[in-house]
C-alpha atoms as a PDB file:
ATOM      1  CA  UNK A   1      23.116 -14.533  18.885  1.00  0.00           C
ATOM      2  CA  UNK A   2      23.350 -14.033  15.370  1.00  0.00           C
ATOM      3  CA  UNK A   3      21.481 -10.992  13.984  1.00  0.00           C
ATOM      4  CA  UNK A   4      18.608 -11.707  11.354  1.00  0.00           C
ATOM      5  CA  UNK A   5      19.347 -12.370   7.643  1.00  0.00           C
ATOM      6  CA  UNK A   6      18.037 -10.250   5.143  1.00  0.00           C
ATOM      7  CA  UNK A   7      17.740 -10.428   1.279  1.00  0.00           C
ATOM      8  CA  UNK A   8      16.064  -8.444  -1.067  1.00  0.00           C
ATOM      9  CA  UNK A   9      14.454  -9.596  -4.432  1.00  0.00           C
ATOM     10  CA  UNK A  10      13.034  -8.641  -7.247  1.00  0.00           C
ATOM     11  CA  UNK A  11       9.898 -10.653  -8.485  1.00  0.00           C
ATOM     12  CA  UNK A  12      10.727 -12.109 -12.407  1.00  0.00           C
ATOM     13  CA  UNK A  13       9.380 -15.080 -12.374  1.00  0.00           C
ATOM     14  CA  UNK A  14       7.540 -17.558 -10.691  1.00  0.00           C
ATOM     15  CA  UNK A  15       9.985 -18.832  -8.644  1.00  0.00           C
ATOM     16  CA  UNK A  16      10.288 -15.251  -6.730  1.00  0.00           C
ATOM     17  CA  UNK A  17       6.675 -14.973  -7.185  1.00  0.00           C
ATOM     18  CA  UNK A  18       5.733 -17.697  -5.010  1.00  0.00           C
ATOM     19  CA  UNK A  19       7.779 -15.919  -1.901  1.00  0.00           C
ATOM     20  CA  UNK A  20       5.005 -13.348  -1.933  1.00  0.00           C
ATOM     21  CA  UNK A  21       3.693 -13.427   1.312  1.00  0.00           C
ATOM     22  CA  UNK A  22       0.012 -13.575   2.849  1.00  0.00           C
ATOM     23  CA  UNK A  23      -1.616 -10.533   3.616  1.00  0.00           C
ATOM     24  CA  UNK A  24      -2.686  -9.697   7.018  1.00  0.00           C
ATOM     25  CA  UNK A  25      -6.619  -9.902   6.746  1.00  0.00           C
ATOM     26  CA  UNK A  26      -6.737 -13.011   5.274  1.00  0.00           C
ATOM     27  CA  UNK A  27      -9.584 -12.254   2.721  1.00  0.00           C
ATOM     28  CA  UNK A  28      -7.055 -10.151   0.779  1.00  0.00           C
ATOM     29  CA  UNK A  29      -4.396 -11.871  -1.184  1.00  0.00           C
ATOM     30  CA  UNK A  30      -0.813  -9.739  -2.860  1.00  0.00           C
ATOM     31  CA  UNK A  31      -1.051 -12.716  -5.833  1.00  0.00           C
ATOM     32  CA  UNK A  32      -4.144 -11.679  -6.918  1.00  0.00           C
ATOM     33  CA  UNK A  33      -4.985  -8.273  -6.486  1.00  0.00           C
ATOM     34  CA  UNK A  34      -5.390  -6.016  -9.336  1.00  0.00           C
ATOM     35  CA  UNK A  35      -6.597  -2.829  -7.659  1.00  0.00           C
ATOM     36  CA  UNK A  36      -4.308  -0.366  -8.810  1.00  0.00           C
ATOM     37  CA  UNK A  37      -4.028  -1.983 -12.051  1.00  0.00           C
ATOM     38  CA  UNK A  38      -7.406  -1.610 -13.514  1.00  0.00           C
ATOM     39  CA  UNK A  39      -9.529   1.234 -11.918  1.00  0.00           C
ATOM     40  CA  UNK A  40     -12.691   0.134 -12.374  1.00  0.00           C
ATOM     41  CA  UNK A  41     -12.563  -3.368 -11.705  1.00  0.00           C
ATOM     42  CA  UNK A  42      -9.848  -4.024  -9.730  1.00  0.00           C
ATOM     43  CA  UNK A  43      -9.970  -5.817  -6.768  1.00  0.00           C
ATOM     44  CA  UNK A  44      -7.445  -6.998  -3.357  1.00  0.00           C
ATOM     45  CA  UNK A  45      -9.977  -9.664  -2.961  1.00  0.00           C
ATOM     46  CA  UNK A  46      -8.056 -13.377  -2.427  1.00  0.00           C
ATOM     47  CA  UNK A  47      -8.871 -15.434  -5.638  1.00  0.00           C
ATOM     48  CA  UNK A  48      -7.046 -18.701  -6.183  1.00  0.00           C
ATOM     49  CA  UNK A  49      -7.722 -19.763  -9.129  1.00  0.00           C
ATOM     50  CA  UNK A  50      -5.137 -17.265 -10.003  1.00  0.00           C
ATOM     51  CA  UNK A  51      -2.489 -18.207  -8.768  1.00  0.00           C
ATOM     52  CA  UNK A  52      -3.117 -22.245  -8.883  1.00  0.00           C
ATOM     53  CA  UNK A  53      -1.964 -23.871 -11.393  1.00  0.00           C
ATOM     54  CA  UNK A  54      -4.172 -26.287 -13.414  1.00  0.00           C
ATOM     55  CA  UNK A  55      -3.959 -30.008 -12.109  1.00  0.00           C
ATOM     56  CA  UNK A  56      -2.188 -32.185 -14.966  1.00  0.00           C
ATOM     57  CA  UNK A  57      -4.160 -35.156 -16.215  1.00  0.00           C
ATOM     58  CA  UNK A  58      -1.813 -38.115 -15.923  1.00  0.00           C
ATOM     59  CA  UNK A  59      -1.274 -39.821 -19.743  1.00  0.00           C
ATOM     60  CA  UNK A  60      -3.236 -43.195 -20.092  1.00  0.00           C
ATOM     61  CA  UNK A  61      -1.017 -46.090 -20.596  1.00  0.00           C
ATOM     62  CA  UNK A  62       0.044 -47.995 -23.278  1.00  0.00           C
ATOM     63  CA  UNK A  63      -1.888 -50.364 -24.361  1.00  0.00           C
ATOM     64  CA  UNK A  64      -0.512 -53.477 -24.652  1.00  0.00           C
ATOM     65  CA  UNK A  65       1.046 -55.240 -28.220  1.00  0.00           C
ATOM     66  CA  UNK A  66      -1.811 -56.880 -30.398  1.00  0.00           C
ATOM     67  CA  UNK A  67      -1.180 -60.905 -31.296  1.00  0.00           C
ATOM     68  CA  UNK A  68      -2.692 -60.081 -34.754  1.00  0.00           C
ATOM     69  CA  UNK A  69      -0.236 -59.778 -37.215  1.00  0.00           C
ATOM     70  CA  UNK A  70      -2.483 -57.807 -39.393  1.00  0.00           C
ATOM     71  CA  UNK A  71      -3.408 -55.052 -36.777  1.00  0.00           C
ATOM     72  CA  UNK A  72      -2.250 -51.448 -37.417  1.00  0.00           C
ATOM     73  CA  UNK A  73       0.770 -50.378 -36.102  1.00  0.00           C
ATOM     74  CA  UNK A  74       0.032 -48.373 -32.888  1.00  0.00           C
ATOM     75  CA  UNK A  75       3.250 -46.512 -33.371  1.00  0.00           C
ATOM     76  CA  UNK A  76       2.073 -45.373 -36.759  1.00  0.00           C
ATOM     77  CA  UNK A  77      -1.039 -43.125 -36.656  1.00  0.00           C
ATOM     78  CA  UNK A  78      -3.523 -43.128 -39.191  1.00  0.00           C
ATOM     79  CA  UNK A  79      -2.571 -40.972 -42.789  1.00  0.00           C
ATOM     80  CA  UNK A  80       1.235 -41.801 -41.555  1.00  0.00           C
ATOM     81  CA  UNK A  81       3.353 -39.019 -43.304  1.00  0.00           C
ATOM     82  CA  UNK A  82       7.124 -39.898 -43.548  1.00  0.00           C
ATOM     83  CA  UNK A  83       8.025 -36.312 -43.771  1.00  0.00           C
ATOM     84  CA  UNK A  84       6.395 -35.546 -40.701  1.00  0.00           C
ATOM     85  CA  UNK A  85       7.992 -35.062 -37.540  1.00  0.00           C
ATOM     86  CA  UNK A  86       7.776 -37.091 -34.583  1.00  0.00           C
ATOM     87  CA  UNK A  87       4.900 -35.256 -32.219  1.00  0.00           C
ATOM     88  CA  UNK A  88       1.420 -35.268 -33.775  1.00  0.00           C
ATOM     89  CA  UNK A  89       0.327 -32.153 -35.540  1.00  0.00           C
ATOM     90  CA  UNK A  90      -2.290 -29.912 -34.113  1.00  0.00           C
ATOM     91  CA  UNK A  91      -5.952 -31.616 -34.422  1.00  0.00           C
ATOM     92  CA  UNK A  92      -7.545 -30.427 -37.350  1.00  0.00           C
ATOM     93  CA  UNK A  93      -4.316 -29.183 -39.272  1.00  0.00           C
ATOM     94  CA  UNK A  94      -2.582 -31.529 -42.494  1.00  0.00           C
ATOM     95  CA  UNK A  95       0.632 -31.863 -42.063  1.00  0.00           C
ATOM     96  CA  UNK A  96       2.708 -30.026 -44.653  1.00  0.00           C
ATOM     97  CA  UNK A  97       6.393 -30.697 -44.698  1.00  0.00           C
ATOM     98  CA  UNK A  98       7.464 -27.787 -46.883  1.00  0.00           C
ATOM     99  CA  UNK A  99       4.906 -25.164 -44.749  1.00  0.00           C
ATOM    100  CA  UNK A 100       7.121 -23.291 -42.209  1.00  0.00           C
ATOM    101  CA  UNK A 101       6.495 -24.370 -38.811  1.00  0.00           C
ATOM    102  CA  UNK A 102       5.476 -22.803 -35.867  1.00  0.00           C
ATOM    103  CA  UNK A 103       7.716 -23.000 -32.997  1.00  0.00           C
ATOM    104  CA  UNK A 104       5.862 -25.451 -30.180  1.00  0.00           C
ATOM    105  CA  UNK A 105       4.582 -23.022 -26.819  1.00  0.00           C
ATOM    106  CA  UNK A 106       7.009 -23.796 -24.235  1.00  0.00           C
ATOM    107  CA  UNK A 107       5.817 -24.847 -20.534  1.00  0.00           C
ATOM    108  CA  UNK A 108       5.857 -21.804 -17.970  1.00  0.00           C
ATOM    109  CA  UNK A 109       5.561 -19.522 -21.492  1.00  0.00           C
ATOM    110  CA  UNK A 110       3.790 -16.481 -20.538  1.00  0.00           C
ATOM    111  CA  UNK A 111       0.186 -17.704 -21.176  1.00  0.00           C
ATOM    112  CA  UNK A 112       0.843 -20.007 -18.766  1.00  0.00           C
ATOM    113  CA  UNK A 113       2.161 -17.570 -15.884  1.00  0.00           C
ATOM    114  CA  UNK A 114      -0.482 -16.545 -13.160  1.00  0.00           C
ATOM    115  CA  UNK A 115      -2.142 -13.357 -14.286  1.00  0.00           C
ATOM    116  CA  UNK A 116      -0.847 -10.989 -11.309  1.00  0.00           C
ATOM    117  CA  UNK A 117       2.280 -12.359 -12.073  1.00  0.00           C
ATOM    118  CA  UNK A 118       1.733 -11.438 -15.733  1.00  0.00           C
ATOM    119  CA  UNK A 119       1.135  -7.896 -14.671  1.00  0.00           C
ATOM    120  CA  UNK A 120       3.888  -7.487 -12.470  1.00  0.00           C
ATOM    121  CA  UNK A 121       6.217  -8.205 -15.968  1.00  0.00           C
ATOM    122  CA  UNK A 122       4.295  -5.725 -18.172  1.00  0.00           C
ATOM    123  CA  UNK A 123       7.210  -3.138 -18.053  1.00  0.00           C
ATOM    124  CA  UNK A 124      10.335  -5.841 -17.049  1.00  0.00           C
ATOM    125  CA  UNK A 125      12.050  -5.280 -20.476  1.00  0.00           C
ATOM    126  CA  UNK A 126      11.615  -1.268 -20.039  1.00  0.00           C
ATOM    127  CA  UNK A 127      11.172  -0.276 -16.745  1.00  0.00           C
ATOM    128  CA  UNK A 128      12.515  -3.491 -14.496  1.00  0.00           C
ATOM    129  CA  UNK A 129      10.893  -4.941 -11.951  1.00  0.00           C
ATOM    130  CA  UNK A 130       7.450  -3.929 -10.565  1.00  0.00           C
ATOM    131  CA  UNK A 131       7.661  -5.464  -6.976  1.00  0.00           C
ATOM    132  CA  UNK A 132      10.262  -6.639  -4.432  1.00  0.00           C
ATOM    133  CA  UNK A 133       9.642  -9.038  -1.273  1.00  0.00           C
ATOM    134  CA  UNK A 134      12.162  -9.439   1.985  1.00  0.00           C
ATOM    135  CA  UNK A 135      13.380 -12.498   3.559  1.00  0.00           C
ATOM    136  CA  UNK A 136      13.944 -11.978   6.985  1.00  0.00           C
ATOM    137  CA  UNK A 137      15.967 -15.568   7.937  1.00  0.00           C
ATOM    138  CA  UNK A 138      14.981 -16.310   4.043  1.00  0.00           C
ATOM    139  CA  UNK A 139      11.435 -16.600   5.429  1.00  0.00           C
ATOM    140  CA  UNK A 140       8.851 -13.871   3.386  1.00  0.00           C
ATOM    141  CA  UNK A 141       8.303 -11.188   5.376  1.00  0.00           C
ATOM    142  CA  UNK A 142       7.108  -8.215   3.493  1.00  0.00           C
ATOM    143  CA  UNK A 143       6.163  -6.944   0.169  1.00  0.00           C
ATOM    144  CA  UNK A 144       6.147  -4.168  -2.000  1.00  0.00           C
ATOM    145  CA  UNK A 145       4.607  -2.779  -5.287  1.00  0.00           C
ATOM    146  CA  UNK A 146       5.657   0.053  -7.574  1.00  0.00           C
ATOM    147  CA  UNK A 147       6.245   1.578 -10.919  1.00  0.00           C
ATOM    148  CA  UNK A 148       5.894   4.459 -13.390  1.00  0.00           C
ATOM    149  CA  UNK A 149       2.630   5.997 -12.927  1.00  0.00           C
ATOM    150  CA  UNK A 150       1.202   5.002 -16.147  1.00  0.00           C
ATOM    151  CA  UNK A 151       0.835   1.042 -14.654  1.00  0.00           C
ATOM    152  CA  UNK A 152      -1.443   2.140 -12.108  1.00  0.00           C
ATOM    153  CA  UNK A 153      -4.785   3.633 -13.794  1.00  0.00           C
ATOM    154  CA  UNK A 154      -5.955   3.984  -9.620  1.00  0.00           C
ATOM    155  CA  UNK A 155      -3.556   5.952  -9.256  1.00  0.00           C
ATOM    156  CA  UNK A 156      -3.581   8.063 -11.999  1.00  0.00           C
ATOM    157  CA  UNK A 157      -7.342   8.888 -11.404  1.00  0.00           C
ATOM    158  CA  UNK A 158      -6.791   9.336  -7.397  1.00  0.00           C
ATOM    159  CA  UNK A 159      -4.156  12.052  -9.046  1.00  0.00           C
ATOM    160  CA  UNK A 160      -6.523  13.817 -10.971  1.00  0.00           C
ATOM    161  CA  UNK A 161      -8.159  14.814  -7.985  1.00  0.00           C
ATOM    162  CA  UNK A 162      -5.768  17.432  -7.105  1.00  0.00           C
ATOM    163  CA  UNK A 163      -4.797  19.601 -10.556  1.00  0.00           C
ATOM    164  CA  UNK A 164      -2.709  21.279  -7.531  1.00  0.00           C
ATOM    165  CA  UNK A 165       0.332  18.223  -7.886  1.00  0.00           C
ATOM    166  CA  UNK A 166       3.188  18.848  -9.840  1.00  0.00           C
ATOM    167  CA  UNK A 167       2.989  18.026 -13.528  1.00  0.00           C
ATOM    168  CA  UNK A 168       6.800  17.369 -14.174  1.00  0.00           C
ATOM    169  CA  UNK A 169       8.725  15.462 -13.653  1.00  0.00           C
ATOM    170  CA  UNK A 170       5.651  12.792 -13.297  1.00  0.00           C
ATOM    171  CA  UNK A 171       6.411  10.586 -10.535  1.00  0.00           C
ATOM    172  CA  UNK A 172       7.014   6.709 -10.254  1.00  0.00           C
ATOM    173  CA  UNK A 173       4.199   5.604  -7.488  1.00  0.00           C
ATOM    174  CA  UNK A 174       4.828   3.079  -4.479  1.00  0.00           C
ATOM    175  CA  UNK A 175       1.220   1.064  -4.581  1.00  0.00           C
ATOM    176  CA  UNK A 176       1.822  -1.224  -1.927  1.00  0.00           C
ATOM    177  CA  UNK A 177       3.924  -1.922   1.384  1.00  0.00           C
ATOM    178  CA  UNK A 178       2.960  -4.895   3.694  1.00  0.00           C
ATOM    179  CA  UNK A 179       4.659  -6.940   6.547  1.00  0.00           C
ATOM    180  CA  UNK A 180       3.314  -9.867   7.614  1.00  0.00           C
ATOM    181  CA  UNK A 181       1.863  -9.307  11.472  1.00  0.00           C
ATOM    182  CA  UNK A 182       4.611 -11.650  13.083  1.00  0.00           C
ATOM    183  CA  UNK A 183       7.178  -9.689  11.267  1.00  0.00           C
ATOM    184  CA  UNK A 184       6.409  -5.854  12.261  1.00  0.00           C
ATOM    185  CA  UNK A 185       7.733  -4.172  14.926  1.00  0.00           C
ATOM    186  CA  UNK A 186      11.272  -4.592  13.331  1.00  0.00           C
ATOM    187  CA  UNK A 187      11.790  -1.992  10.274  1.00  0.00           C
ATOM    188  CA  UNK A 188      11.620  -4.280   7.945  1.00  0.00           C
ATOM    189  CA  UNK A 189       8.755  -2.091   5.865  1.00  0.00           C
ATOM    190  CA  UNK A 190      11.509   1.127   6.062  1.00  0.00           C
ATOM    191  CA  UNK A 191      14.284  -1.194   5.306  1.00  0.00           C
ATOM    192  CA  UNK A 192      12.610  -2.162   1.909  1.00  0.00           C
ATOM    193  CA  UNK A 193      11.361   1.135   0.998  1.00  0.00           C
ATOM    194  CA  UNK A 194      14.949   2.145   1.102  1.00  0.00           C
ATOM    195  CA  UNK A 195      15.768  -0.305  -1.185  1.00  0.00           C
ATOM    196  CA  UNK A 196      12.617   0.315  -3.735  1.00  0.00           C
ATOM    197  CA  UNK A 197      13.546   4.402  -3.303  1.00  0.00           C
ATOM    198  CA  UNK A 198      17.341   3.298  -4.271  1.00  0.00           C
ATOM    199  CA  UNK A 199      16.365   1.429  -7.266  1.00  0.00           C
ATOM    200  CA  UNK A 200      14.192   3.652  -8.572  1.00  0.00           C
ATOM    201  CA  UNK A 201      16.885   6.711  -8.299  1.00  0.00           C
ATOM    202  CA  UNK A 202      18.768   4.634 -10.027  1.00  0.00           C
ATOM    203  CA  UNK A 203      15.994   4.261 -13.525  1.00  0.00           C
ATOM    204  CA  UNK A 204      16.304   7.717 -13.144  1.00  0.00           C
ATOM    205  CA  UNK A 205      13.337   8.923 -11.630  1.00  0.00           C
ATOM    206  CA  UNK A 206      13.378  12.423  -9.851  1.00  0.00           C
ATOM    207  CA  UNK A 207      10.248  11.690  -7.685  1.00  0.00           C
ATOM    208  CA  UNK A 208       8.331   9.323  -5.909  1.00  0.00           C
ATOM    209  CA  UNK A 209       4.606   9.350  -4.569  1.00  0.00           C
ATOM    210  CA  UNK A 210       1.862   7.036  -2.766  1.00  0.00           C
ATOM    211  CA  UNK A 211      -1.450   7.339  -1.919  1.00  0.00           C
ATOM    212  CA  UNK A 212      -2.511   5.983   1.649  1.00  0.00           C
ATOM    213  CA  UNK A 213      -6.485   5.345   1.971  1.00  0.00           C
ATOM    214  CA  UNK A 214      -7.388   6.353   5.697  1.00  0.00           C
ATOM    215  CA  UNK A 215     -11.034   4.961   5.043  1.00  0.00           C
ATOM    216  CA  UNK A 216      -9.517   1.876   5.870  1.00  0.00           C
ATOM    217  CA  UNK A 217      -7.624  -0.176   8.728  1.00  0.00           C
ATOM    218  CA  UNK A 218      -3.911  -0.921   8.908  1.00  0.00           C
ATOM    219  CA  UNK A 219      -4.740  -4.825   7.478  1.00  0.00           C
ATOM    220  CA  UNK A 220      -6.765  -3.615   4.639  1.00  0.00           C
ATOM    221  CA  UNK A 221      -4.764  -0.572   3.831  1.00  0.00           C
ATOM    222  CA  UNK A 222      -1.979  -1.287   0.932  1.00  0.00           C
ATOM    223  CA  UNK A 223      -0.220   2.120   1.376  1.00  0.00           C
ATOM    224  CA  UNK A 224       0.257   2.511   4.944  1.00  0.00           C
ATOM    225  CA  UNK A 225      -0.105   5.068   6.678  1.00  0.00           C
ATOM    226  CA  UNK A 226       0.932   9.074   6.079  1.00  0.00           C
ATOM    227  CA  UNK A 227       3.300   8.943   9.618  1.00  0.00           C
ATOM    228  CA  UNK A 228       5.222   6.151   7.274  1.00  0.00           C
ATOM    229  CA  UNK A 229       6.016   7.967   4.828  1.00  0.00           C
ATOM    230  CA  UNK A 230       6.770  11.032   6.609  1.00  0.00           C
ATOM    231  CA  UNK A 231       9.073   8.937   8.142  1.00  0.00           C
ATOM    232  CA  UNK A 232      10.340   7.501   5.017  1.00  0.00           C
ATOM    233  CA  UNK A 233      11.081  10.985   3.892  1.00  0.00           C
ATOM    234  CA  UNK A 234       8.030  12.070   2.633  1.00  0.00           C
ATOM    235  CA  UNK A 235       5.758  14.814   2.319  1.00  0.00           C
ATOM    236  CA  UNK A 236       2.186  15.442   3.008  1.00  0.00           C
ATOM    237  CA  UNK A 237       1.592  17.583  -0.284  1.00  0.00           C
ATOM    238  CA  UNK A 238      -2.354  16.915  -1.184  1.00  0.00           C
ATOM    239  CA  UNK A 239      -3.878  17.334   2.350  1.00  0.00           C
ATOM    240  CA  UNK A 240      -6.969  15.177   2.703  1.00  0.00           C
ATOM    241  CA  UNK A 241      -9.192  12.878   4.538  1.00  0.00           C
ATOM    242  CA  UNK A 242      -9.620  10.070   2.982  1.00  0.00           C
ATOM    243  CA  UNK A 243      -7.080   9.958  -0.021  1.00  0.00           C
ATOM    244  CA  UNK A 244      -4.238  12.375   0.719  1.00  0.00           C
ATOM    245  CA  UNK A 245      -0.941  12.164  -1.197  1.00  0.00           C
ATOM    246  CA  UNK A 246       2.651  12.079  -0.031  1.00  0.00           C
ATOM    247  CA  UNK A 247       6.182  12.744  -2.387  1.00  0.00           C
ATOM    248  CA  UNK A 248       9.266  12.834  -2.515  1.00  0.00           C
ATOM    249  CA  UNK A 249      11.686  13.988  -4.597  1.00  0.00           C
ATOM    250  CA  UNK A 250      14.570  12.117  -5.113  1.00  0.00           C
ATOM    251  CA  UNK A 251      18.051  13.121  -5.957  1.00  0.00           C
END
């Protein structure tokens, strides 16, 4: 028997985006949550309008050729300008042939992009990705979220708790790790931590933290657990209770 196929990818675009895979508790949801991104606000909560794309409303059809010879042409629309080209100009604007024109929005431009997907690419063209998701027999089977600390507001201010942490070199943070319950059991959660903690070695960071939150269960946890980590190659370096903090350097 044939051992399991793994792949590793980045998520760019939407097509990688829509291999994230459901969270355990099911009232959670990785393609909308914005916890770590805004501090205040932010939320795991599952919210679909999100993610779903608005429903198209199919054209209405042509109507049919008049038998009056006098009728308007229907191909020609009203105040027909030679000069202009052949899709309508915006509602409400003249056309002006010699006026520079704006180059039309393309579908899937970045307006059009679900919003968590949206902040995922904030840093692309500087930093690189901002999450990565396993296929286990190309099948999603776990996700993770990172970055340079200065994405993650949450965790910037769960930082300031302990003036104790090293100042420099500031760390990239791992926000998230999650396998999907029929998936566990196998490594697959160390397997792509290795792979985020290669990667970012490689943009030249020098360390690496997380913050688990032991308030909360293993479903509605996004860090994991401090025995992870350790595991991982971490340290426990801000003992606490509730929020403590684990690094590691890298080298």
């Amino acid at each position: 028997m044939n051992d399991p196929a793994i792949r590793i990818l980045d998520i760019t675009d939407e097509m990688t985006f829509d291999l994230l895979p459901p969270c355990a508790d099911p009232g959670f949801d990785h393609r909308s949550c914005d916890y770590w991104e805004d501090e205040i606000r932010g939320s795991k909560a599952a919210r679909a309008a999100w993610w779903e794309q608005p429903k198209l409303i199919p054209a209405a059809p042509p109507r049919p050729p008049s038998d009056n010879p006098f009728a308007p042409d229907p191909a020609r629309r009203p105040g027909f300008n030679p000069f202009a080209p052949d899709c309508p100009s915006t509602p409400g604007e003249d056309f002006n042939p010699f006026a520079p024109q704006r180059e039309a929005r393309r579908p899937g431009s970045e307006s059009e992009r679900p919003r968590k997907l949206r902040l995922l690419g904030r840093g692309e063209s500087v930093f690189g990705s901002y999450a990565k998701v396993l296929l286990l027999d190309e099948a999603p089977a776990a996700y993770a979220q990172f970055g340079p600390l200065s994405a993650y507001p949450r965790a910037r201010h769960i930082r300031e708790l302990y003036p104790r942490l090293p100042s420099a070199p500031l760390p990239a943070v791992i926000t998230c790790i999650a396998t999907t319950p029929t998936a566990r059991g196998q490594g697959l959660a160390r397997t792509l931590i290795t792979a985020v903690l290669n990667d970012l070695t490689e943009r030249g960071f020098a360390a690496i933290e997380t913050y688990p939150d032991l308030t909360l269960g293993t479903d509605q946890a996004s860090a994991a657990k401090p025995d992870f980590w350790i595991a991982c190659g971490f340290e426990l370096v801000a003992p606490d209770e509730r929020y403590p903090v684990m690094r590691r350097e890298l080298a």
